[in-house]
PDB file of N, CA and C in Angstrom:
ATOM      1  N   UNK A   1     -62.053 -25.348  71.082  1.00  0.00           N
ATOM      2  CA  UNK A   1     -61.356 -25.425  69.806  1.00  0.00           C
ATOM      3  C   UNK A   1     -62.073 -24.542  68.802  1.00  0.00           C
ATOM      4  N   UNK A   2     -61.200 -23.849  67.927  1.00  0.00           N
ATOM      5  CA  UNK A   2     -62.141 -23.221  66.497  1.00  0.00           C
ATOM      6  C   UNK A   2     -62.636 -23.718  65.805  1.00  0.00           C
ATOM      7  N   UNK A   3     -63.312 -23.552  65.329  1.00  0.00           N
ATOM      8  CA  UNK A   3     -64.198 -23.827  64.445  1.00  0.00           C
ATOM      9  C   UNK A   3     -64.891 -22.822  63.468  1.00  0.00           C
ATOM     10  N   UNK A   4     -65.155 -23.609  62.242  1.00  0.00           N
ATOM     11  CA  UNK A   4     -65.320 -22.916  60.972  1.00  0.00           C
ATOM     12  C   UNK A   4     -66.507 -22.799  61.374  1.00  0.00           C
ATOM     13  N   UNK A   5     -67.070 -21.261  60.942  1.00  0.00           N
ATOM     14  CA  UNK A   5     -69.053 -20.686  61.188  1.00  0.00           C
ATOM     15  C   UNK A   5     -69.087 -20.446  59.453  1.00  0.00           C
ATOM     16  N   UNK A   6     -69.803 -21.374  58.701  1.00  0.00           N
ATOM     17  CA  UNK A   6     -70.412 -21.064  57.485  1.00  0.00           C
ATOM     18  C   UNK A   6     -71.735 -20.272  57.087  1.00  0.00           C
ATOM     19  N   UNK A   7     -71.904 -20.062  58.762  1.00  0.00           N
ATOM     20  CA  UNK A   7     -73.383 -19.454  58.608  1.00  0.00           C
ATOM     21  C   UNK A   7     -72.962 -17.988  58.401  1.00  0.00           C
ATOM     22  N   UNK A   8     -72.143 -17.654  58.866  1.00  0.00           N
ATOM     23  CA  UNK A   8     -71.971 -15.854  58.356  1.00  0.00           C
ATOM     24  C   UNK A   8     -70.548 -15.568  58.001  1.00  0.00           C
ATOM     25  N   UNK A   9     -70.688 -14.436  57.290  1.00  0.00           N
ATOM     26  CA  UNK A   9     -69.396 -14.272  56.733  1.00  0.00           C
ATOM     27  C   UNK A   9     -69.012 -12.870  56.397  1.00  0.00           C
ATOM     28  N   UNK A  10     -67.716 -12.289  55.864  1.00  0.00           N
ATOM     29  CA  UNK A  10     -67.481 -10.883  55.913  1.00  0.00           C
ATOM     30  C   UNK A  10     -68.550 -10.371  54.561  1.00  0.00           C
ATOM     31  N   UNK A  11     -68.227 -11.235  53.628  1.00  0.00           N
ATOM     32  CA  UNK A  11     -68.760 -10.993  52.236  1.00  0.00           C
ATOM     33  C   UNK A  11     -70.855 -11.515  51.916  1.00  0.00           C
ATOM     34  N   UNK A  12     -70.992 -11.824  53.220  1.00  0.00           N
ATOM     35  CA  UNK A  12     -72.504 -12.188  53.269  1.00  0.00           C
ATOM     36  C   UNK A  12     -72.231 -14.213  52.810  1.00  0.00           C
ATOM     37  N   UNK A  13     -71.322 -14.722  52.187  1.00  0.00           N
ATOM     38  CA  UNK A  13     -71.641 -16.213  51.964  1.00  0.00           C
ATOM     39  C   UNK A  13     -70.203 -16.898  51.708  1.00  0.00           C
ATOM     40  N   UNK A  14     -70.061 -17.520  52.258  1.00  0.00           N
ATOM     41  CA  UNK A  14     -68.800 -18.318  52.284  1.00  0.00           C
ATOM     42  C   UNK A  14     -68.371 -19.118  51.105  1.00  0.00           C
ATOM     43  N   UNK A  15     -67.740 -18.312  50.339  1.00  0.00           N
ATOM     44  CA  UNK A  15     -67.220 -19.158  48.776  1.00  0.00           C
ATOM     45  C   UNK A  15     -67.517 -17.688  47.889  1.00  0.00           C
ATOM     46  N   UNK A  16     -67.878 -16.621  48.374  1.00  0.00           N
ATOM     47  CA  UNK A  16     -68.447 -15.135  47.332  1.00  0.00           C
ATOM     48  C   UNK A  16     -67.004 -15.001  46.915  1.00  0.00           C
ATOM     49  N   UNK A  17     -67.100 -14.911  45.359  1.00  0.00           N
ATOM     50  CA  UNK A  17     -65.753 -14.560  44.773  1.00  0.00           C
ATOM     51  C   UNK A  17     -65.762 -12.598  44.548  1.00  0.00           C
ATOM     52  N   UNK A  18     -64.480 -12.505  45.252  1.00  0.00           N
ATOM     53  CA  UNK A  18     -64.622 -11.085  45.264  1.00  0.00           C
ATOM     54  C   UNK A  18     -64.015 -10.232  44.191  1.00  0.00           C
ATOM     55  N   UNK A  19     -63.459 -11.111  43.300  1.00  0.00           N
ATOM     56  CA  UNK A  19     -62.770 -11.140  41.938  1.00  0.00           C
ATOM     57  C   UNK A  19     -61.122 -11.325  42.100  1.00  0.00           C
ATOM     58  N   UNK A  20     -60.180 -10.377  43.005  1.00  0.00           N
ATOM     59  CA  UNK A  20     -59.101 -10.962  43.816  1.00  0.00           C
ATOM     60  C   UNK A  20     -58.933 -11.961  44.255  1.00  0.00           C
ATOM     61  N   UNK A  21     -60.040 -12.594  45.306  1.00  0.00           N
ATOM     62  CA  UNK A  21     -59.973 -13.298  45.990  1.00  0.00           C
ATOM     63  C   UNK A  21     -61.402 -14.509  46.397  1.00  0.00           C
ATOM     64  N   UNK A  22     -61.554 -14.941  47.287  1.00  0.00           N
ATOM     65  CA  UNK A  22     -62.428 -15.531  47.597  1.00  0.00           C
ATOM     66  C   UNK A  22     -62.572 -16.229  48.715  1.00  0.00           C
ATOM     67  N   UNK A  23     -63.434 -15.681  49.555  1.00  0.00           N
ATOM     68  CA  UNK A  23     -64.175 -15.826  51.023  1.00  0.00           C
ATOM     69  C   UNK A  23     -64.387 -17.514  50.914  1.00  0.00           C
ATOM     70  N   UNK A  24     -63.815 -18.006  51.574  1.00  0.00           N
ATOM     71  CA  UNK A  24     -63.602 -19.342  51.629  1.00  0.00           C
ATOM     72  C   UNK A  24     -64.177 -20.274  52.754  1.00  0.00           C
ATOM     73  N   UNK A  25     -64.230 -19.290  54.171  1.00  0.00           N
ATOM     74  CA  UNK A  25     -64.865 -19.585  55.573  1.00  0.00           C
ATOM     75  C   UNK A  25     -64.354 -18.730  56.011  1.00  0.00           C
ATOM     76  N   UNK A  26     -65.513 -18.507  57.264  1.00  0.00           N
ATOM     77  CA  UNK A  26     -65.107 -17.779  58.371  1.00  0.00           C
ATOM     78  C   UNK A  26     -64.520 -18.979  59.582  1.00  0.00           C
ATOM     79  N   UNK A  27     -63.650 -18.524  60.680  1.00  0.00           N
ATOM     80  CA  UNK A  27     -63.291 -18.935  61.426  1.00  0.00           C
ATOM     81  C   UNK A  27     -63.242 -18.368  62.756  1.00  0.00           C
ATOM     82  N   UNK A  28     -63.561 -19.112  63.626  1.00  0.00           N
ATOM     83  CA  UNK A  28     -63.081 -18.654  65.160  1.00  0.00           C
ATOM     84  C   UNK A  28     -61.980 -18.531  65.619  1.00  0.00           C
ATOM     85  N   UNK A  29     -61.499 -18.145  66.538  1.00  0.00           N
ATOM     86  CA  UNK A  29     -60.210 -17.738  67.684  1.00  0.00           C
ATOM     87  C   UNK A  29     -60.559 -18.554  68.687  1.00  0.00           C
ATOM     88  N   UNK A  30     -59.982 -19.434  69.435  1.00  0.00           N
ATOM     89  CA  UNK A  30     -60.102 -19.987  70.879  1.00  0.00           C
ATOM     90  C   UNK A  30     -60.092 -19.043  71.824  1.00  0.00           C
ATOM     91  N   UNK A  31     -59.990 -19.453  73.336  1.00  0.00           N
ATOM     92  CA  UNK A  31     -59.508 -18.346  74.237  1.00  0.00           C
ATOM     93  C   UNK A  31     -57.674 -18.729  74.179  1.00  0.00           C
ATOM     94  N   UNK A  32     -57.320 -19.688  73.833  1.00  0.00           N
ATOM     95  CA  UNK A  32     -56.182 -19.565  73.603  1.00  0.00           C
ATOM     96  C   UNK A  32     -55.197 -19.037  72.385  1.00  0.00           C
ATOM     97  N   UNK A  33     -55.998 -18.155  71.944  1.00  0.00           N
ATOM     98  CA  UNK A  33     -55.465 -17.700  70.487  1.00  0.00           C
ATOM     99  C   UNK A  33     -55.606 -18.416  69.287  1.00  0.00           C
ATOM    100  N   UNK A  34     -55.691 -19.638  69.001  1.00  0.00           N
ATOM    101  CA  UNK A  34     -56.003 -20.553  68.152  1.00  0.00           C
ATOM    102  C   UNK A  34     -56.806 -20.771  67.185  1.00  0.00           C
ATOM    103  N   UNK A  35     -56.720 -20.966  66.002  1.00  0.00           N
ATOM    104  CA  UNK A  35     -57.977 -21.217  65.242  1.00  0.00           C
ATOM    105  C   UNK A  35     -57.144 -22.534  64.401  1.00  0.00           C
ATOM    106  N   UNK A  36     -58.330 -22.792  63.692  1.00  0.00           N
ATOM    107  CA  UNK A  36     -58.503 -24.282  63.088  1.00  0.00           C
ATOM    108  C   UNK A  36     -58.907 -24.005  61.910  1.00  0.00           C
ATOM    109  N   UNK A  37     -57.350 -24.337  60.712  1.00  0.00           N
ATOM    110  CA  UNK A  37     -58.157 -23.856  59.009  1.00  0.00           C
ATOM    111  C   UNK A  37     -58.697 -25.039  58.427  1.00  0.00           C
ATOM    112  N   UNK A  38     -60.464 -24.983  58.197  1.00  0.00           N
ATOM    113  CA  UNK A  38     -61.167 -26.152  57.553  1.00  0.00           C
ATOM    114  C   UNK A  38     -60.338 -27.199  56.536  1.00  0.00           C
ATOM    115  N   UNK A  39     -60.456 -28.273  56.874  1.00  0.00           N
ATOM    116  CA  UNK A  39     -59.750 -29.232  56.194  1.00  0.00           C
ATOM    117  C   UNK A  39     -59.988 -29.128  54.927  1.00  0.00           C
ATOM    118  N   UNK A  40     -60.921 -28.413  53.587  1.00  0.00           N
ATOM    119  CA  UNK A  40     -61.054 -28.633  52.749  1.00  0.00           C
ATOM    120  C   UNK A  40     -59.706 -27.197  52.224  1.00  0.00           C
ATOM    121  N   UNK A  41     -59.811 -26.156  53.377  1.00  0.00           N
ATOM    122  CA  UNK A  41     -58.895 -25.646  52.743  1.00  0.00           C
ATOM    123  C   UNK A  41     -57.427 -26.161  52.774  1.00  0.00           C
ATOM    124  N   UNK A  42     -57.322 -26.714  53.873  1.00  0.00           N
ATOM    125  CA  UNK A  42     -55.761 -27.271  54.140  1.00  0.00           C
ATOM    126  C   UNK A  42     -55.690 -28.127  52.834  1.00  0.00           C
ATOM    127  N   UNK A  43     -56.513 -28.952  52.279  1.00  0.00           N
ATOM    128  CA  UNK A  43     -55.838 -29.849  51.668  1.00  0.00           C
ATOM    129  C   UNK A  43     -55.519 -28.861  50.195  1.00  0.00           C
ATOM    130  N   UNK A  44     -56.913 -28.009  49.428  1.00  0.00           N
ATOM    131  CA  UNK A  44     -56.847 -27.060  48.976  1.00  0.00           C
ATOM    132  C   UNK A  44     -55.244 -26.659  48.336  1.00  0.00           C
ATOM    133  N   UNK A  45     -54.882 -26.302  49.690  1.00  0.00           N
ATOM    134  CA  UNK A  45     -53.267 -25.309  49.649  1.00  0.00           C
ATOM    135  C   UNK A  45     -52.242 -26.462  49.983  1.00  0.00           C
ATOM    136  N   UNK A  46     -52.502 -27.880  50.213  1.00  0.00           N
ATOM    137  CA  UNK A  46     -51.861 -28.424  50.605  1.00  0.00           C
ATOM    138  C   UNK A  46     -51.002 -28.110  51.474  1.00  0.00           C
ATOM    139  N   UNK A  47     -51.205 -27.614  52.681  1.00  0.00           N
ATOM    140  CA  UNK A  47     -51.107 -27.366  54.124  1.00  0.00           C
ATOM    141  C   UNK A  47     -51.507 -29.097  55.231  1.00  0.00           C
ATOM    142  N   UNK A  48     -49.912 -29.122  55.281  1.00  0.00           N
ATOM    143  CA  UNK A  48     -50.313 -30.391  55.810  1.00  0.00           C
ATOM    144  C   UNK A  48     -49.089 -30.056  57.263  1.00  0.00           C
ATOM    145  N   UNK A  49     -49.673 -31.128  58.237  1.00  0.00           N
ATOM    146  CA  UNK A  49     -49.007 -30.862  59.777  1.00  0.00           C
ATOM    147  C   UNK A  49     -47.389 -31.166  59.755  1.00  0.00           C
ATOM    148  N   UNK A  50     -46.840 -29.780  60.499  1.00  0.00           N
ATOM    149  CA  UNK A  50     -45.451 -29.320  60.424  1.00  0.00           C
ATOM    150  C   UNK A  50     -44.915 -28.747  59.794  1.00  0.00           C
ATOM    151  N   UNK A  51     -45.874 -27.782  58.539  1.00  0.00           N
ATOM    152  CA  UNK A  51     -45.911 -26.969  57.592  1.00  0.00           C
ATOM    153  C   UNK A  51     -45.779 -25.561  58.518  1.00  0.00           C
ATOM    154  N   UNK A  52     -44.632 -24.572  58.250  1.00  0.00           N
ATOM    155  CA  UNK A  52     -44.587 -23.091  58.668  1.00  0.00           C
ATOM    156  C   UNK A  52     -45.784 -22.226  57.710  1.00  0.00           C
ATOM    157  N   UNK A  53     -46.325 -21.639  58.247  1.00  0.00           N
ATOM    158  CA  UNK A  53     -46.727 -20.676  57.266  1.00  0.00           C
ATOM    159  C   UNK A  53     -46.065 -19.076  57.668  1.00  0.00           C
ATOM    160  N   UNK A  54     -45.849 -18.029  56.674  1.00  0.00           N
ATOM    161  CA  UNK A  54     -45.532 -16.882  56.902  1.00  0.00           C
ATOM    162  C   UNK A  54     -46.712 -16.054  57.439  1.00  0.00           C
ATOM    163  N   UNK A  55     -47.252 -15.419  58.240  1.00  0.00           N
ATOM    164  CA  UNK A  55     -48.197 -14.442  58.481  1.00  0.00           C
ATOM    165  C   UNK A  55     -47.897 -12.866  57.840  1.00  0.00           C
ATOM    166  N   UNK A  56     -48.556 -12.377  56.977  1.00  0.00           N
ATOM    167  CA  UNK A  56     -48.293 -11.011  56.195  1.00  0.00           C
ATOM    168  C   UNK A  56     -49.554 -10.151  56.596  1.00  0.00           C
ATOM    169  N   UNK A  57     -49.446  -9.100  56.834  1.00  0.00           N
ATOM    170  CA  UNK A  57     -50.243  -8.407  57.615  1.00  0.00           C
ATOM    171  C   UNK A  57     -50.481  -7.313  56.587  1.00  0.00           C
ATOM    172  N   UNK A  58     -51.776  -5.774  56.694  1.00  0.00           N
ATOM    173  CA  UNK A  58     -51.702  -4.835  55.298  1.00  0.00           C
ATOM    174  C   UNK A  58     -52.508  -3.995  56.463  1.00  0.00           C
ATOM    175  N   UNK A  59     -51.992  -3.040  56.404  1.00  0.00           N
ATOM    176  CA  UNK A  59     -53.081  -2.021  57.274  1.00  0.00           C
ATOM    177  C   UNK A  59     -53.602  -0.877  55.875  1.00  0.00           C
ATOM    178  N   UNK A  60     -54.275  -0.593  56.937  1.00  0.00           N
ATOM    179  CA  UNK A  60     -55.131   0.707  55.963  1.00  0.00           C
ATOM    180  C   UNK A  60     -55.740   1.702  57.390  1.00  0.00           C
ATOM    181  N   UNK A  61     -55.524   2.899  56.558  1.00  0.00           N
ATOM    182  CA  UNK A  61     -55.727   4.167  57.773  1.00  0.00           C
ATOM    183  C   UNK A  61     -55.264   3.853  59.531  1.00  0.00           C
ATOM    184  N   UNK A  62     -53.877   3.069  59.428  1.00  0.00           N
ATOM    185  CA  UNK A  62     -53.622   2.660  60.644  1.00  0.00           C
ATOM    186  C   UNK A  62     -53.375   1.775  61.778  1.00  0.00           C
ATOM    187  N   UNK A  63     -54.958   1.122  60.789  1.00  0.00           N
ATOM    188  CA  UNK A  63     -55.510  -0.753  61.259  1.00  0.00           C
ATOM    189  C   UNK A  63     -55.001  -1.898  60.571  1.00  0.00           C
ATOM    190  N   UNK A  64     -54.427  -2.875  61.028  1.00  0.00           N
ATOM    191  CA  UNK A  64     -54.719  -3.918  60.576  1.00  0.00           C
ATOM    192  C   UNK A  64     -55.897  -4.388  59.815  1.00  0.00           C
ATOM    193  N   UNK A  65     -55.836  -4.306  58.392  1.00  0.00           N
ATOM    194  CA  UNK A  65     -57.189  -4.796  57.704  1.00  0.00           C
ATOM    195  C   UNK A  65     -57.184  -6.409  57.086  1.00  0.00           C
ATOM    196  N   UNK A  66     -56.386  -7.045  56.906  1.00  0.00           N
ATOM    197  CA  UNK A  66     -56.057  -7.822  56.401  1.00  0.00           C
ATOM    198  C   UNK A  66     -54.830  -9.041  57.051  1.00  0.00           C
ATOM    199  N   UNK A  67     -55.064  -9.999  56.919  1.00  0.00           N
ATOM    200  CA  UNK A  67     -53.807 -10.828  57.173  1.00  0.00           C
ATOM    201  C   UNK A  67     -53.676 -12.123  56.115  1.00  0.00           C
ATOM    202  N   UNK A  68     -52.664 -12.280  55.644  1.00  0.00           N
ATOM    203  CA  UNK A  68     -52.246 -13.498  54.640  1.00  0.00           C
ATOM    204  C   UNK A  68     -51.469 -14.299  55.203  1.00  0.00           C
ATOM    205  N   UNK A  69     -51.337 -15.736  54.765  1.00  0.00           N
ATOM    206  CA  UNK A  69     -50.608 -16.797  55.514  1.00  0.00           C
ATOM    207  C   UNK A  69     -50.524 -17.280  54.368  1.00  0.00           C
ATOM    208  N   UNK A  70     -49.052 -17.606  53.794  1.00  0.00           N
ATOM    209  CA  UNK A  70     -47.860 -18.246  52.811  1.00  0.00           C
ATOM    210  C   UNK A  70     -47.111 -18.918  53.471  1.00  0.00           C
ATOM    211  N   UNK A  71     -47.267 -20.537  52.607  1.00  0.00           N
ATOM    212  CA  UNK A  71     -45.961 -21.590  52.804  1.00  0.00           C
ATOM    213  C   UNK A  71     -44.758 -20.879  53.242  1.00  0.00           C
ATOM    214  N   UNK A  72     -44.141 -21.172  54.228  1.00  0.00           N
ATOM    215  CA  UNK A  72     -43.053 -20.824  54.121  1.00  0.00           C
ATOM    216  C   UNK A  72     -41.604 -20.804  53.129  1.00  0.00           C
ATOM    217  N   UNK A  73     -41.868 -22.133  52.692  1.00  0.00           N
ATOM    218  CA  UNK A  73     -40.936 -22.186  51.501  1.00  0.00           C
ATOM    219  C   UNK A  73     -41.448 -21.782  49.906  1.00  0.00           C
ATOM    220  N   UNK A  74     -43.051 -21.868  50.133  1.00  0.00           N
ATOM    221  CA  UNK A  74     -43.452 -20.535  48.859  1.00  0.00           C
ATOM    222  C   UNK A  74     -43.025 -19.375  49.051  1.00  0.00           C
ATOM    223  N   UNK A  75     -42.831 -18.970  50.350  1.00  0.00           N
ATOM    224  CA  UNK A  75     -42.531 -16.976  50.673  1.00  0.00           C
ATOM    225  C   UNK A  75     -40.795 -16.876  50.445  1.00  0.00           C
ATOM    226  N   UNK A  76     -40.163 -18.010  50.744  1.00  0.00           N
ATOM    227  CA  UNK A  76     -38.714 -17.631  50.460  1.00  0.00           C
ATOM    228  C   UNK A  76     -38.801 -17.948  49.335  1.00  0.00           C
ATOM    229  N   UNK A  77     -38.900 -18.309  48.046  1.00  0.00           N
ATOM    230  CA  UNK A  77     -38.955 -18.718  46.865  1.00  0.00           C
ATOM    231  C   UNK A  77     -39.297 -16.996  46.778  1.00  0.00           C
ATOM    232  N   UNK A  78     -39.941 -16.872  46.285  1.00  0.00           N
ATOM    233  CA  UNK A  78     -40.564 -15.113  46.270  1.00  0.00           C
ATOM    234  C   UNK A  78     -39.611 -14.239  46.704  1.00  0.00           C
ATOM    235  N   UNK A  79     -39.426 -14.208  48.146  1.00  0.00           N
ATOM    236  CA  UNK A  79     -38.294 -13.282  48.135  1.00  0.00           C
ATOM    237  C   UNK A  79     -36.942 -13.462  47.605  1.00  0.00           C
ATOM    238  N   UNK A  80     -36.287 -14.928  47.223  1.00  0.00           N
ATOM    239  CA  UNK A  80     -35.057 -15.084  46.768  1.00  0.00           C
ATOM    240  C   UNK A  80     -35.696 -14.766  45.102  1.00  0.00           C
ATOM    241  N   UNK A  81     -36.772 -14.831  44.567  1.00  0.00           N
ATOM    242  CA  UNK A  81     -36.656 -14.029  43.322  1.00  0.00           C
ATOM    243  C   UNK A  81     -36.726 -13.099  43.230  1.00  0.00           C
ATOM    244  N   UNK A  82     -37.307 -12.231  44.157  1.00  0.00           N
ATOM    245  CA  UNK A  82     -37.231 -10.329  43.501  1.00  0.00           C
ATOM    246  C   UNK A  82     -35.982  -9.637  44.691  1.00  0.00           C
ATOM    247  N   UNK A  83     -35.417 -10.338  45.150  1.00  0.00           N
ATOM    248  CA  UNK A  83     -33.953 -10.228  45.852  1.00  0.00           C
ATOM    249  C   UNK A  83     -32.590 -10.090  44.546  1.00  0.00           C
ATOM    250  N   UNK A  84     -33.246 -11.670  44.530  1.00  0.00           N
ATOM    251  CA  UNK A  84     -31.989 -12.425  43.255  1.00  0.00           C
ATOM    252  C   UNK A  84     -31.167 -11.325  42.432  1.00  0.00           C
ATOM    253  N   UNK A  85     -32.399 -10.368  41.607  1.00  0.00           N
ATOM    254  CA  UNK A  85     -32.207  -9.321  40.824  1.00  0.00           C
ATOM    255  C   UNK A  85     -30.889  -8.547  40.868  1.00  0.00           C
ATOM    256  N   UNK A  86     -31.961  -7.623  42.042  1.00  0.00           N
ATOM    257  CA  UNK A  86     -31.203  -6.822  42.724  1.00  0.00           C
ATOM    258  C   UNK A  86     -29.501  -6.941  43.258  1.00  0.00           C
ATOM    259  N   UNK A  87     -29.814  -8.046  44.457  1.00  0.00           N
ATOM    260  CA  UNK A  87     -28.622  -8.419  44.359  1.00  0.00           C
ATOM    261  C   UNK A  87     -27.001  -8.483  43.405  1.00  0.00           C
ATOM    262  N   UNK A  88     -27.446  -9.430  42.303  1.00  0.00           N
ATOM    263  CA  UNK A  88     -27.061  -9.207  41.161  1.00  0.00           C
ATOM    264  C   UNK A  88     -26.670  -7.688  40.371  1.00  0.00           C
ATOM    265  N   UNK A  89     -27.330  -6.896  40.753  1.00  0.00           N
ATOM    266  CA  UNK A  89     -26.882  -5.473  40.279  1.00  0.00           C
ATOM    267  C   UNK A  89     -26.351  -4.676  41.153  1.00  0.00           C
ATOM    268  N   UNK A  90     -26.237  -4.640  42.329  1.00  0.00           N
ATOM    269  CA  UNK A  90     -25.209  -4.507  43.405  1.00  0.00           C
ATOM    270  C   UNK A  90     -24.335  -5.161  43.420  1.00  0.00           C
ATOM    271  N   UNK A  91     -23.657  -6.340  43.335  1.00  0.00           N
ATOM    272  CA  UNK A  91     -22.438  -6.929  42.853  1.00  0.00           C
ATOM    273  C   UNK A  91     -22.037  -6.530  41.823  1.00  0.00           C
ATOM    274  N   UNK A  92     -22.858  -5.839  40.377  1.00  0.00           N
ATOM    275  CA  UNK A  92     -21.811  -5.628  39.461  1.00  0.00           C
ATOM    276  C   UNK A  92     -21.590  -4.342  39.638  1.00  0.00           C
ATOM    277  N   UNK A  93     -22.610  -3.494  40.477  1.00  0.00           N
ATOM    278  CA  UNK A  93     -22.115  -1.892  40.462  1.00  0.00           C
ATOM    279  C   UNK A  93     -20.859  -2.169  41.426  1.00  0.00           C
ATOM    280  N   UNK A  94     -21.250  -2.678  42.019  1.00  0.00           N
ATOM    281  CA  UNK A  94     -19.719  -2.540  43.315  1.00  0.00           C
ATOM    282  C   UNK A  94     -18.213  -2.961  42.441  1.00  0.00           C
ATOM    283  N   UNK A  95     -18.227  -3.488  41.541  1.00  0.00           N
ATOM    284  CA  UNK A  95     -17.246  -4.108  40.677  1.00  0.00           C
ATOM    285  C   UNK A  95     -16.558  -2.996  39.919  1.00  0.00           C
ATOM    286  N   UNK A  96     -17.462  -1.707  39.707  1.00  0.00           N
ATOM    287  CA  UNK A  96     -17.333  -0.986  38.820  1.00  0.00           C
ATOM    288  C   UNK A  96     -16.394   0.189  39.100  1.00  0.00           C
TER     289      UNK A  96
END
């Protein structure tokens, strides 16, 4: 099973605020692909069992550098607002 390693981390210490963001734990991978997000963050984000999360990915020069995980019903909220807009102005151009 994964497990959270507090002993090392990308940023040198687990909790370093990077001003964006903040290194919260490192985590393992199983051999079955798996990892396990520390309960202080689950409760944190209120991530509780049977919760989807979205996986968002960001490369740079090619690579995968980054990955984000959003509620699922936080990420459609988001996209039905900067959709909504748009939408909306394609229905009235088409009218026109």
């Amino acid at each position: 099973m994964a497990r959270a390693d507090k002993s090392q981390s990308y940023c040198g210490s687990a909790g370093k605020n990077l001003g964006c963001c903040t290194v919260e734990s490192v985590v393992s991978i199983d051999e079955r692909g798996q990892m396990v997000l520390p309960k202080e963050i689950r409760e944190k984000a209120k991530i509780c069992p049977g919760d989807k999360l979205v996986v968002i990915t960001m490369e740079k020069d090619g690579k995968f550098c980054c990955l984000s995980l959003i509620k699922a019903q936080d990420f459609e909220g988001m996209v039905k607002n900067l959709l909504s807009p748009m939408l909306t102005d394609l229905r009235l151009k088409g009218r026109s």
